[in-house]
Each structure stands twice: as C-alpha cells, then as structure tokens.
C-alpha atoms as a PDB file:
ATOM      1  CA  UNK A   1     110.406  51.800  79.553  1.00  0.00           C
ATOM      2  CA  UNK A   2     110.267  54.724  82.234  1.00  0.00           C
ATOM      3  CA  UNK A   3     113.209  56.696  83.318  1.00  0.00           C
ATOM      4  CA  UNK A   4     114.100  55.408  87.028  1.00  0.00           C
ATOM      5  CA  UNK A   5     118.405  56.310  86.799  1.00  0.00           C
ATOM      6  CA  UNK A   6     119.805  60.056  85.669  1.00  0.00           C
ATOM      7  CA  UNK A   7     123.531  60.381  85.376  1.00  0.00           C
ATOM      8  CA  UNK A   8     124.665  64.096  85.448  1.00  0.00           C
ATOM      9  CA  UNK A   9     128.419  65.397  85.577  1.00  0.00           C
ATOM     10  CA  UNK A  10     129.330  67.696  88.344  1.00  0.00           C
ATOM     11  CA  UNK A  11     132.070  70.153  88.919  1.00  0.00           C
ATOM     12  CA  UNK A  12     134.263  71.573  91.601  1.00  0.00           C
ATOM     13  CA  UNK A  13     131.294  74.156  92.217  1.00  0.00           C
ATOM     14  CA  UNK A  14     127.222  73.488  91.397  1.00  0.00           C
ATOM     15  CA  UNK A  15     127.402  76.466  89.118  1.00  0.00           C
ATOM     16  CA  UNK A  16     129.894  74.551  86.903  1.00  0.00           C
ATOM     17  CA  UNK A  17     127.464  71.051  86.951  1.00  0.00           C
ATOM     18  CA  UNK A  18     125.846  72.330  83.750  1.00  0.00           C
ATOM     19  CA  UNK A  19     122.830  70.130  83.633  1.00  0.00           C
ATOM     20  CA  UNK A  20     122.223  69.629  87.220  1.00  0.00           C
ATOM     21  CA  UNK A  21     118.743  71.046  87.335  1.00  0.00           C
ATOM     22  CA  UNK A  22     117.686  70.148  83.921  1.00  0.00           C
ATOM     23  CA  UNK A  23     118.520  66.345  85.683  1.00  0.00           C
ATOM     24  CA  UNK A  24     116.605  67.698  89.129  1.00  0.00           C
ATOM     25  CA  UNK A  25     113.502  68.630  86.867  1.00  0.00           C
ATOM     26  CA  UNK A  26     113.302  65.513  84.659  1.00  0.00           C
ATOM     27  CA  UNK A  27     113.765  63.232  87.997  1.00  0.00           C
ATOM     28  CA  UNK A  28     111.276  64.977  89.690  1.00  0.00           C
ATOM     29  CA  UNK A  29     109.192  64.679  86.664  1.00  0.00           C
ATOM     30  CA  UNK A  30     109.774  60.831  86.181  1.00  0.00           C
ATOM     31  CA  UNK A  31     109.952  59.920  89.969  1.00  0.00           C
ATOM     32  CA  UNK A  32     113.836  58.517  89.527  1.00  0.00           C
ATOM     33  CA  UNK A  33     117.262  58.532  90.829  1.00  0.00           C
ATOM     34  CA  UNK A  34     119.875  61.137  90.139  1.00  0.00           C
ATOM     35  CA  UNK A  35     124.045  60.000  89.997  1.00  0.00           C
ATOM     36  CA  UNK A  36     126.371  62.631  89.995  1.00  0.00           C
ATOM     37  CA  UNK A  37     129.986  61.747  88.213  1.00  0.00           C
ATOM     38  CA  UNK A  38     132.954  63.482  89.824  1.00  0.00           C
ATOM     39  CA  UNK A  39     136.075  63.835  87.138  1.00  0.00           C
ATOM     40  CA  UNK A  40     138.763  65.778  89.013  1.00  0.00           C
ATOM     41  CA  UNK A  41     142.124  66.406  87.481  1.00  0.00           C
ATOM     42  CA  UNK A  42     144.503  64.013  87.737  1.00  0.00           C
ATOM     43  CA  UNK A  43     147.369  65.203  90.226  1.00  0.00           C
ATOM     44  CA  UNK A  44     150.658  65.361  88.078  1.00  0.00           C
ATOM     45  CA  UNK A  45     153.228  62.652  89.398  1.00  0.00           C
ATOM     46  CA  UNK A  46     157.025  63.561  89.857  1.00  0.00           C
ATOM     47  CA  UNK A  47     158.977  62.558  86.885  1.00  0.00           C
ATOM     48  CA  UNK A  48     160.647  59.765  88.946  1.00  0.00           C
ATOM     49  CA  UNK A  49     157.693  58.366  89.708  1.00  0.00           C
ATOM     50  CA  UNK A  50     157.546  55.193  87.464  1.00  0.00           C
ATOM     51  CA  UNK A  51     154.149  53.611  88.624  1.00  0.00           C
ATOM     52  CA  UNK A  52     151.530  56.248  89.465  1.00  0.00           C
ATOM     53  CA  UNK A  53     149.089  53.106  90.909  1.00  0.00           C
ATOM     54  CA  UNK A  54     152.274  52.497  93.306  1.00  0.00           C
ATOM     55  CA  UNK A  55     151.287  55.528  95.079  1.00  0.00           C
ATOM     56  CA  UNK A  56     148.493  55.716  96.712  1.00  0.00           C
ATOM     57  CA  UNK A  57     145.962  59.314  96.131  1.00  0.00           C
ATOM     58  CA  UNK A  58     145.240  61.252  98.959  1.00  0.00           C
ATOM     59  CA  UNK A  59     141.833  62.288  99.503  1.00  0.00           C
ATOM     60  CA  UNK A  60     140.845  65.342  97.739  1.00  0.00           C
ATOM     61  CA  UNK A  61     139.133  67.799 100.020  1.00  0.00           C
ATOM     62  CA  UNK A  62     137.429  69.773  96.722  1.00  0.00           C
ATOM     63  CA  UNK A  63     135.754  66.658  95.613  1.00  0.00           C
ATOM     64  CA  UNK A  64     134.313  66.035  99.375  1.00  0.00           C
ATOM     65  CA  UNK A  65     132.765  69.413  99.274  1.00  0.00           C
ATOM     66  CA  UNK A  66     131.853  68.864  95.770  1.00  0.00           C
ATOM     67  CA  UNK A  67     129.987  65.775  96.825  1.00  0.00           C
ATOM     68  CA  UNK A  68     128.501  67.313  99.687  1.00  0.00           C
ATOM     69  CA  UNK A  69     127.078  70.365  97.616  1.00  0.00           C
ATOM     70  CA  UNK A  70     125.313  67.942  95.491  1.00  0.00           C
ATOM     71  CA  UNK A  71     124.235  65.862  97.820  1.00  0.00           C
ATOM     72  CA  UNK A  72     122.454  68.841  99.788  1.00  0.00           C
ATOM     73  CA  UNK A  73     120.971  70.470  96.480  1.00  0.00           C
ATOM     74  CA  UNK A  74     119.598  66.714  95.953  1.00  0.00           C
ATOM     75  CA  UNK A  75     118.192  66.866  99.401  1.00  0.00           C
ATOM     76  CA  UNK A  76     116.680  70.335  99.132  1.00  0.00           C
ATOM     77  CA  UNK A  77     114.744  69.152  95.834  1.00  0.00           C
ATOM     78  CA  UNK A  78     114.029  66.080  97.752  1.00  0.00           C
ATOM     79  CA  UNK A  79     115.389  63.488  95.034  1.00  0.00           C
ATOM     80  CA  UNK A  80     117.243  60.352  95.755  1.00  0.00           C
ATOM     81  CA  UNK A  81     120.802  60.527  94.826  1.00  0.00           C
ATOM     82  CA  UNK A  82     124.604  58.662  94.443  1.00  0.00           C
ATOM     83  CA  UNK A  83     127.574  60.125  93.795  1.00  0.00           C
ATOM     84  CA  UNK A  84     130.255  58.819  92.134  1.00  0.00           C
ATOM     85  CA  UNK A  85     134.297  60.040  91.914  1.00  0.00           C
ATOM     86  CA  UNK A  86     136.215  58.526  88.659  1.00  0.00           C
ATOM     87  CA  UNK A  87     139.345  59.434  87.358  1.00  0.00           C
ATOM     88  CA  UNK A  88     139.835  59.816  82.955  1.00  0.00           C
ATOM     89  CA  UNK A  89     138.774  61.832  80.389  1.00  0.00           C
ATOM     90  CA  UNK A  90     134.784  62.919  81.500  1.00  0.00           C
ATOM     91  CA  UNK A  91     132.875  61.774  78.545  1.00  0.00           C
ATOM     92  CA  UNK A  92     134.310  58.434  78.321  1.00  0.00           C
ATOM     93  CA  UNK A  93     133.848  58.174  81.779  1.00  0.00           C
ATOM     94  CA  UNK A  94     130.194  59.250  81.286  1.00  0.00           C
ATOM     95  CA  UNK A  95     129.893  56.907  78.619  1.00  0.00           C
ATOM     96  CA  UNK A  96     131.267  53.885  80.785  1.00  0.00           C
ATOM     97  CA  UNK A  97     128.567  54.717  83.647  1.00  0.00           C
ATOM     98  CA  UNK A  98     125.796  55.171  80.923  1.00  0.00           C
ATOM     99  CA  UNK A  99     125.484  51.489  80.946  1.00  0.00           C
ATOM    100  CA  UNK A 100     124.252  51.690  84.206  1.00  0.00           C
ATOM    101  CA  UNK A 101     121.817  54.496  83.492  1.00  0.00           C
ATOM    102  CA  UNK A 102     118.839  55.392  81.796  1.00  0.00           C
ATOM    103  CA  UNK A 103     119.628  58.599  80.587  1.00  0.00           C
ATOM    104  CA  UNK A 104     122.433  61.418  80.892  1.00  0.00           C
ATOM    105  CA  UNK A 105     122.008  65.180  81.383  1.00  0.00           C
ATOM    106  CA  UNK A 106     124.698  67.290  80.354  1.00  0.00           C
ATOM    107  CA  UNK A 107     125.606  71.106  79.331  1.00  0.00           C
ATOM    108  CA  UNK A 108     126.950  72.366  76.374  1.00  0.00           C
ATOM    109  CA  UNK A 109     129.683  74.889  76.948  1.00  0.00           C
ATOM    110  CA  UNK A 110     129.254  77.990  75.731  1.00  0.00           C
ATOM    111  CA  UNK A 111     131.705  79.822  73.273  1.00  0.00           C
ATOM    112  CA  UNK A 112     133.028  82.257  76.086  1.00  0.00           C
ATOM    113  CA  UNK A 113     136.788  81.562  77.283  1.00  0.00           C
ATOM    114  CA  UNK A 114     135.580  81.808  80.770  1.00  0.00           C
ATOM    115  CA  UNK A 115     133.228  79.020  80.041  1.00  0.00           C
ATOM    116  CA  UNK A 116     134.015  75.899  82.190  1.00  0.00           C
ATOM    117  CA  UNK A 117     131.102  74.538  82.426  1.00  0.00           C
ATOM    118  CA  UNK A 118     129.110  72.079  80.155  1.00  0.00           C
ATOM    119  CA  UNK A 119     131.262  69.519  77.556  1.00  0.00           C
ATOM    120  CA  UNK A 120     132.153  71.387  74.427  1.00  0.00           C
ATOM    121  CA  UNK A 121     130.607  70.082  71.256  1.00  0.00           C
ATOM    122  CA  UNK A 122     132.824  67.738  70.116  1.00  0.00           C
ATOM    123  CA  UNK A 123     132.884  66.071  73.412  1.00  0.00           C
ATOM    124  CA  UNK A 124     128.984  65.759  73.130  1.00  0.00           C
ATOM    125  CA  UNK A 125     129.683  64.239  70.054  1.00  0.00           C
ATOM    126  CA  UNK A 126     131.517  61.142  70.885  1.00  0.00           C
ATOM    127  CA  UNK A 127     129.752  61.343  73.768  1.00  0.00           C
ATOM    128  CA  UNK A 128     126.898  60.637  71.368  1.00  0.00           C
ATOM    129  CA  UNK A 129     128.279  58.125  69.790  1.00  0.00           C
ATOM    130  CA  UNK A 130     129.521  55.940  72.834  1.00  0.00           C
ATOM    131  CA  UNK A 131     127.070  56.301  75.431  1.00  0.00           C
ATOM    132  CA  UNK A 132     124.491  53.295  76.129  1.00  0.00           C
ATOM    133  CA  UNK A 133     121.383  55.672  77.026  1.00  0.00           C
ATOM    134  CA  UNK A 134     119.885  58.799  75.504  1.00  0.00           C
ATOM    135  CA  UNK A 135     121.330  62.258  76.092  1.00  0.00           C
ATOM    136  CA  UNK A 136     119.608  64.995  76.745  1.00  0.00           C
ATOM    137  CA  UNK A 137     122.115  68.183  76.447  1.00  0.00           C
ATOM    138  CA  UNK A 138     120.779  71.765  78.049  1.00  0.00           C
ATOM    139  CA  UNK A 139     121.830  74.719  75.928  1.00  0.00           C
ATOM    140  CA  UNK A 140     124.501  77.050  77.319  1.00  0.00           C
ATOM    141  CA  UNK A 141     123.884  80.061  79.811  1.00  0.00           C
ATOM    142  CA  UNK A 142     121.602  79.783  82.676  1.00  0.00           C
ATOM    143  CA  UNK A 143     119.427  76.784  82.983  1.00  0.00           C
ATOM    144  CA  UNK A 144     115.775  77.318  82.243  1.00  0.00           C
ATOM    145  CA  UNK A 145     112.778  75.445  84.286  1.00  0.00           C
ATOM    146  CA  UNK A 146     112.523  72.384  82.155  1.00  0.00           C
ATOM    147  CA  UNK A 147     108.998  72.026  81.212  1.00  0.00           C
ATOM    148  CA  UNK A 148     108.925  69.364  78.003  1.00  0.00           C
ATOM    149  CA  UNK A 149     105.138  70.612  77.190  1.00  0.00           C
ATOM    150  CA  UNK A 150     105.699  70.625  73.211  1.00  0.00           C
ATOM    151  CA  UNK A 151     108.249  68.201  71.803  1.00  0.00           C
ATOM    152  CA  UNK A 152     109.916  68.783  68.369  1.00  0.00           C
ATOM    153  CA  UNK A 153     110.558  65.036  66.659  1.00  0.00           C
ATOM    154  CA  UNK A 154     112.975  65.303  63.890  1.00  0.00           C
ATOM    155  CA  UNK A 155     112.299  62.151  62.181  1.00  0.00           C
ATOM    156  CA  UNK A 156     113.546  60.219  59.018  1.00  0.00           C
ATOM    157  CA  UNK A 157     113.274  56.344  58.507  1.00  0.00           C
ATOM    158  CA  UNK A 158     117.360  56.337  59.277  1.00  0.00           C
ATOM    159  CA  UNK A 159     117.960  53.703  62.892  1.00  0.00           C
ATOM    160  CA  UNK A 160     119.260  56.509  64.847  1.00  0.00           C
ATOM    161  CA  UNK A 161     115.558  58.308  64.486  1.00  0.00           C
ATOM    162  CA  UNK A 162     113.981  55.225  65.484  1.00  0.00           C
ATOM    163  CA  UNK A 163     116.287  54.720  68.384  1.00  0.00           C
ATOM    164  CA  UNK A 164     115.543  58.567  69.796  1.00  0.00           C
ATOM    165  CA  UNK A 165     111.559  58.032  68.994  1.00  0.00           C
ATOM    166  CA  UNK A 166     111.847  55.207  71.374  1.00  0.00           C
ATOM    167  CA  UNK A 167     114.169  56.464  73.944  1.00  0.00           C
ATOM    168  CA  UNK A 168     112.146  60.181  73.821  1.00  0.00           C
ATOM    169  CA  UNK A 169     108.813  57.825  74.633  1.00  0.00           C
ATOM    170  CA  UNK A 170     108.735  58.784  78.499  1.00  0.00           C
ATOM    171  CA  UNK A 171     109.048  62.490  77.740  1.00  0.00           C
ATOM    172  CA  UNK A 172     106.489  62.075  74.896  1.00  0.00           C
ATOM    173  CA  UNK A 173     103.766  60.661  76.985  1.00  0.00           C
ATOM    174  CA  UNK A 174     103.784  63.469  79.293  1.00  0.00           C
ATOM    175  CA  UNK A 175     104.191  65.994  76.791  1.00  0.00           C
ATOM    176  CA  UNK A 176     100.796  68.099  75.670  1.00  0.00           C
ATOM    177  CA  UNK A 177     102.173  68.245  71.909  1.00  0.00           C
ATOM    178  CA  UNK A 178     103.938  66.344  69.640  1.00  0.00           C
ATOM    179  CA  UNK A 179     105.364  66.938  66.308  1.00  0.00           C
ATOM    180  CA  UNK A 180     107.090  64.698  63.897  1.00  0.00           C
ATOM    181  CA  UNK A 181     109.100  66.663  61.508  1.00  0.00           C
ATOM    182  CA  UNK A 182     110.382  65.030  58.482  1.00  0.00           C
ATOM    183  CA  UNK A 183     112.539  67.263  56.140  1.00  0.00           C
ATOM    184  CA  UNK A 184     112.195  66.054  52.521  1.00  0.00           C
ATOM    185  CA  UNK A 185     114.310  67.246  49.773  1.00  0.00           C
ATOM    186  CA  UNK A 186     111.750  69.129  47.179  1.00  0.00           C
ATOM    187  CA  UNK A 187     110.130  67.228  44.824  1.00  0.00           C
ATOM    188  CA  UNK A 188     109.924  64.175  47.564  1.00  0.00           C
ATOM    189  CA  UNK A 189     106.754  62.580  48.433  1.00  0.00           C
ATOM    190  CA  UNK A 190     104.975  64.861  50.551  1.00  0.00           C
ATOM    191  CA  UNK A 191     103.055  61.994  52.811  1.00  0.00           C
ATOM    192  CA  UNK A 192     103.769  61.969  56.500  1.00  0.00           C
ATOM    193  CA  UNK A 193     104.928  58.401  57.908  1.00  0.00           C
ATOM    194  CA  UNK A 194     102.031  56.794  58.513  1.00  0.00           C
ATOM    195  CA  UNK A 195     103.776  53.960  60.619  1.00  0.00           C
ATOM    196  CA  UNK A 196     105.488  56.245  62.546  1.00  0.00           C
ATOM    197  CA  UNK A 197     102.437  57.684  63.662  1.00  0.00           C
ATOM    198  CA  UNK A 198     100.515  54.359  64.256  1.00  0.00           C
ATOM    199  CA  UNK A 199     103.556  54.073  66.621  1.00  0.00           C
ATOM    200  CA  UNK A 200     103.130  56.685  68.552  1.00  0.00           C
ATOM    201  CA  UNK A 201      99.332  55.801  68.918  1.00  0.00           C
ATOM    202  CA  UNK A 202      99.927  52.525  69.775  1.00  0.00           C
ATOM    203  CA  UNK A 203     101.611  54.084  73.033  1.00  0.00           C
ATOM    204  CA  UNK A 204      98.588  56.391  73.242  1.00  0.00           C
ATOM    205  CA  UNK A 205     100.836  59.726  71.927  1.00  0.00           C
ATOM    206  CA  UNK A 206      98.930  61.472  69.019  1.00  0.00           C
ATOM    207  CA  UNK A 207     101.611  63.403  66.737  1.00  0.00           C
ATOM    208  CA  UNK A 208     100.642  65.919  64.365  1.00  0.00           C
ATOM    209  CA  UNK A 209     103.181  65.256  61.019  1.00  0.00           C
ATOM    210  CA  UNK A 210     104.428  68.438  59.753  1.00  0.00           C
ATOM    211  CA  UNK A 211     106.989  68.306  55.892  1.00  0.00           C
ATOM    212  CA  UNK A 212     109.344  70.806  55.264  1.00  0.00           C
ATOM    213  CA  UNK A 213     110.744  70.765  52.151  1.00  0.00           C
ATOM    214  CA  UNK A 214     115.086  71.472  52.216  1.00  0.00           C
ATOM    215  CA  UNK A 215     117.878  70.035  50.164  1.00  0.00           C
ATOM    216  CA  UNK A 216     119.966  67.795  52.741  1.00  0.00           C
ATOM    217  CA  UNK A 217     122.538  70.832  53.205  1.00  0.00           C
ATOM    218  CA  UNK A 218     119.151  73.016  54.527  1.00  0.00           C
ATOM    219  CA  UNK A 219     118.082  69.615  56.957  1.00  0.00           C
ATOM    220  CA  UNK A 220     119.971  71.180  60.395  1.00  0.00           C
ATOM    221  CA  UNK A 221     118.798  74.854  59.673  1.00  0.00           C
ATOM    222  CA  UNK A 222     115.108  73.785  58.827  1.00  0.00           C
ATOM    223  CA  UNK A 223     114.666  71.734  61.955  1.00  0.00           C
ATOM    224  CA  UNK A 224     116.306  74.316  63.888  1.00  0.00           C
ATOM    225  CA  UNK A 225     113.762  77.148  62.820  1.00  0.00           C
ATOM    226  CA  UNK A 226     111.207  74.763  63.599  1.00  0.00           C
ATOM    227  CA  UNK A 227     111.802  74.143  66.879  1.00  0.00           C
ATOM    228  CA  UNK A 228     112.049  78.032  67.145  1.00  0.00           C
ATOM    229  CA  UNK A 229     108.458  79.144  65.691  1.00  0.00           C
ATOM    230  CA  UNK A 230     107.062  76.413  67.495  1.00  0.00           C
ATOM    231  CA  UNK A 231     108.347  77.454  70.233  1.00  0.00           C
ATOM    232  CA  UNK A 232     109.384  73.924  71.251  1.00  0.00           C
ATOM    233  CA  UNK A 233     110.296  72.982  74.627  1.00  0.00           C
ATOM    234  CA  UNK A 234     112.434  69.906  73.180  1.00  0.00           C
ATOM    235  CA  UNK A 235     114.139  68.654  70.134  1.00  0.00           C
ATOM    236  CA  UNK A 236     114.465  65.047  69.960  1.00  0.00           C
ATOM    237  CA  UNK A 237     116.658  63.656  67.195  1.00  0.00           C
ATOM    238  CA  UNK A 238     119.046  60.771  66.039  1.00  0.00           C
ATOM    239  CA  UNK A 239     122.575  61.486  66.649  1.00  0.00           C
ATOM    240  CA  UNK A 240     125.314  60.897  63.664  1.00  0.00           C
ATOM    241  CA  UNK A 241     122.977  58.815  60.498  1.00  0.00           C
ATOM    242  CA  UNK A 242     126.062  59.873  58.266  1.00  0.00           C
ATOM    243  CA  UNK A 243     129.494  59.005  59.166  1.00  0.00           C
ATOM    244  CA  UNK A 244     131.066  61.353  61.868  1.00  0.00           C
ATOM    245  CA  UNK A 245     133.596  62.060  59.494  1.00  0.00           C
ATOM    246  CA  UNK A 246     131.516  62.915  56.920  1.00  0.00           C
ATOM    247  CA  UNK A 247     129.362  65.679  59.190  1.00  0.00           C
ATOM    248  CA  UNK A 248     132.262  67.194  60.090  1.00  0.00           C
ATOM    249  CA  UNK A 249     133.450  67.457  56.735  1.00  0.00           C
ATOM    250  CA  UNK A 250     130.664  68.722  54.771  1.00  0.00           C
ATOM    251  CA  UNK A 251     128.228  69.675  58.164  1.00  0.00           C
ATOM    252  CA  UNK A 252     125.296  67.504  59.167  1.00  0.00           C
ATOM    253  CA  UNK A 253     122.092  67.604  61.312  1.00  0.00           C
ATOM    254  CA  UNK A 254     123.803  66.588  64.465  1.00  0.00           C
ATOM    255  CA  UNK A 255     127.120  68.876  64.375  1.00  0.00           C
ATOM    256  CA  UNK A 256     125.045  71.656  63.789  1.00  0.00           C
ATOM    257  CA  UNK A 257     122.346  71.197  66.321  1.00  0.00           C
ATOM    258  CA  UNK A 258     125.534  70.244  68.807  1.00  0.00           C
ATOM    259  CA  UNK A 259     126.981  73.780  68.278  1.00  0.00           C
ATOM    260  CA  UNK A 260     123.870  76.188  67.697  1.00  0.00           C
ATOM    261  CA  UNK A 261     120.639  74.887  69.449  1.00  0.00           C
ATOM    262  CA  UNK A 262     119.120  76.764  71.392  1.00  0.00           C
ATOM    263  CA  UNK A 263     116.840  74.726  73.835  1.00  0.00           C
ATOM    264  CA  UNK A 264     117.367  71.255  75.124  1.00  0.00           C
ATOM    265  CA  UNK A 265     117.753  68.584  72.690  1.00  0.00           C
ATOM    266  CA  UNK A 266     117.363  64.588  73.333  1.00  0.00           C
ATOM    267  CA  UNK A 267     119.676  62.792  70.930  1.00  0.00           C
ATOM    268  CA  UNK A 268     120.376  59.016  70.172  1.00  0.00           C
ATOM    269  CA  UNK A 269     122.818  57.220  67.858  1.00  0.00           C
END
C-alpha cells in the first residue's frame, strides 16, 4: 500500500495548521492528495433557542479565507487538494474522516500558553486510539523540511508494532536507513527478530537490528535517546500496547513520546 490521501487540520490562520507542511512534504514525496479539516467554534445559541439545527448557520467569512489560504499554499506547492468544514470536537472529527484517508498529519502543541496550534497530547492520544490510518505527529515549534532519510523502528512482537511496521512501509522504502530497535529488559535474549527482518526484506527494506537493554520503566527514555544519537529523521512506533489507563497511571512508551519527542513520530494502535 502507497500513500495516495493526507488529512491535515487547519486553523483560522496557516501558521496555526501545525502539520501543514510536514503533510505538503510527505505528499509531494508520495505523489498524493492533501484534505484539509476545518473545525471552527461552534457559535453559542441564545438560551431560548431550543433546537440549534432549527436555525440555520450563516456562512462564516474566517473559514472562507481559511479555505482559500490553504487552497493557495496547496497551489503554490503544486499538490492536489480538498477542503473540508465540520463542526465537533477536532480529533474525533479527524478520526471520523481518517476512514477516508491514508494517513493524518498533525502538530503537537507546545507547552507555551500562547500555543494554539497543534492538538495537545492527550488529544493525540485518543486521537491514537480512534483513528483508522497512521499518524504521523510533527514536534512543536517551527516545522522542519521533512526529509525521512533514517527511520527509527521501535519494535516489540506486541500488534500495535506490527500494525506501525506495516503502515511506516511507504516511508521505509524510500528511506536510506532503517533501524529496528527492540528494548529488552536485561538479562533477555539478546537476538534481534529474525522474522521481523525477513519482513522487511521481503519488501526489499534491509534493517540493521540494534538491542538496548532497559527495565520496562527505562523503554520511552531509551528509544527516545536513540532516535537522538542517531540522529533519526523519524520514529515509528505502536501507539497504546498497555491499557491507556494504565500509561497514564504508571507512564508508558506512547505518553511519553506524545509529550517529549522531539522529531516527527509515525504511530499506530
């Protein structure tokens, strides 16, 4: 499978569609189509108003010059795009038009007050956990070319691994380095999976297998530092193989690589 449909949230203004040219470069990279989703706020109603669907919404100037900012930054990079205007909460909405995608760019926001742009990381997470497609979520602060030349595969035998190896396959091929990561607690075996790399070759990707050796706890800063003194370009990872409730209790791979990553990571649940 080959990555033909990108849906990316947009703001009011482009510098508040967190995302947008991390979805520009991977289009232009795949050859595919870009969808913008358009959340504005939903106008308050009078408290008389019984219905709200009775009455009828006006049309909303911002989003028509929201639409027509993305549709000329589209142009400019000369992708195909859509554009789309929803009303709800954004990720569910995101997750509802992931169906109809094959993957979804979005920004996480950044711990500054002023920060408005990008879903905060517990959006990303049920985001995560509800959308159809992969997600690949750009780092706050400003958006860097996105150049996937050395991908970062945090692997385990858990589904959700398996499910990002295979969805990260497009970005993998074109990729000039691969390497699968497994974190073993110490005193694990210290062989690299084997079928996991026969996978990979089978789709003519060779992986080099690299073991670190961390107590579960250690998992999310190990991969992490990784990803740093390789210098990786991408992080791809299974979203959520504990129970959401259980990361956020006692901290996990995926909350922590939601909050602190530093470059763009592909994840999958």
């Amino acid at each position: 499978m080959d990555i033909k449909s990108i849906l990316v949230p947009c703001g009011m203004e482009l510098r508040s569609s967190a995302g947008l040219e991390t979805a520009i470069a991977v289009a232009r990279l795949m050859d595919a189509r870009i969808t913008g989703l358009h959340c504005p706020a939903e106008p308050a109603m009078p408290w008389y108003v019984g219905a709200p669907a009775a009455i009828p919404l006006a049309p909303d100037p911002p989003s028509a010059e929201a639409e027509q900012s993305f549709i000329a930054r589209c142009s400019a990079a000369c992708m195909s795009c859509d554009w789309i205007v929803d009303q709800g909460p954004l990720p569910e909405r995101l997750a509802f038009y992931s169906r109809y995608a094959d993957l979804v760019v979005t920004g996480r926001r950044g711990g500054e007050p002023t920060d408005e742009s990008g879903l905060p990381p517990r959006a990303l997470g049920q985001l995560a956990l509800s959308a159809s497609t992969p997600l690949l979520i750009v780092p706050p602060g400003p958006e860097r070319p996105f150049r996937p030349q050395r991908v970062l595969v945090a692997w385990n035998e858990r589904r959700e691994a398996g499910r990002a190896l295979h969805g990260a396959l497009p970005f993998l091929r074109r990729a000039k380095e691969t390497i699968l990561l497994t974190v073993h607690p110490p005193g694990f075996d210290d062989e690299p999976d084997h079928r996991a790399l026969a996978y990979l070759e089978a789709h003519r990707i060779h992986a080099d297998a690299r073991i670190n050796f961390a107590t579960e706890f250690e998992a999310p800063g190990a991969i992490l530092a990784q990803a740093r003194a390789l210098e990786a370009d991408l992080l791809v990872m299974g979203a959520y193989g504990h129970a959401r409730v259980f990361e956020q209790a006692l901290g996990g791979a995926t909350q922590h690589v939601l909050e602190t990553a530093e470059l763009p990571v592909l994840m999958v649940h």
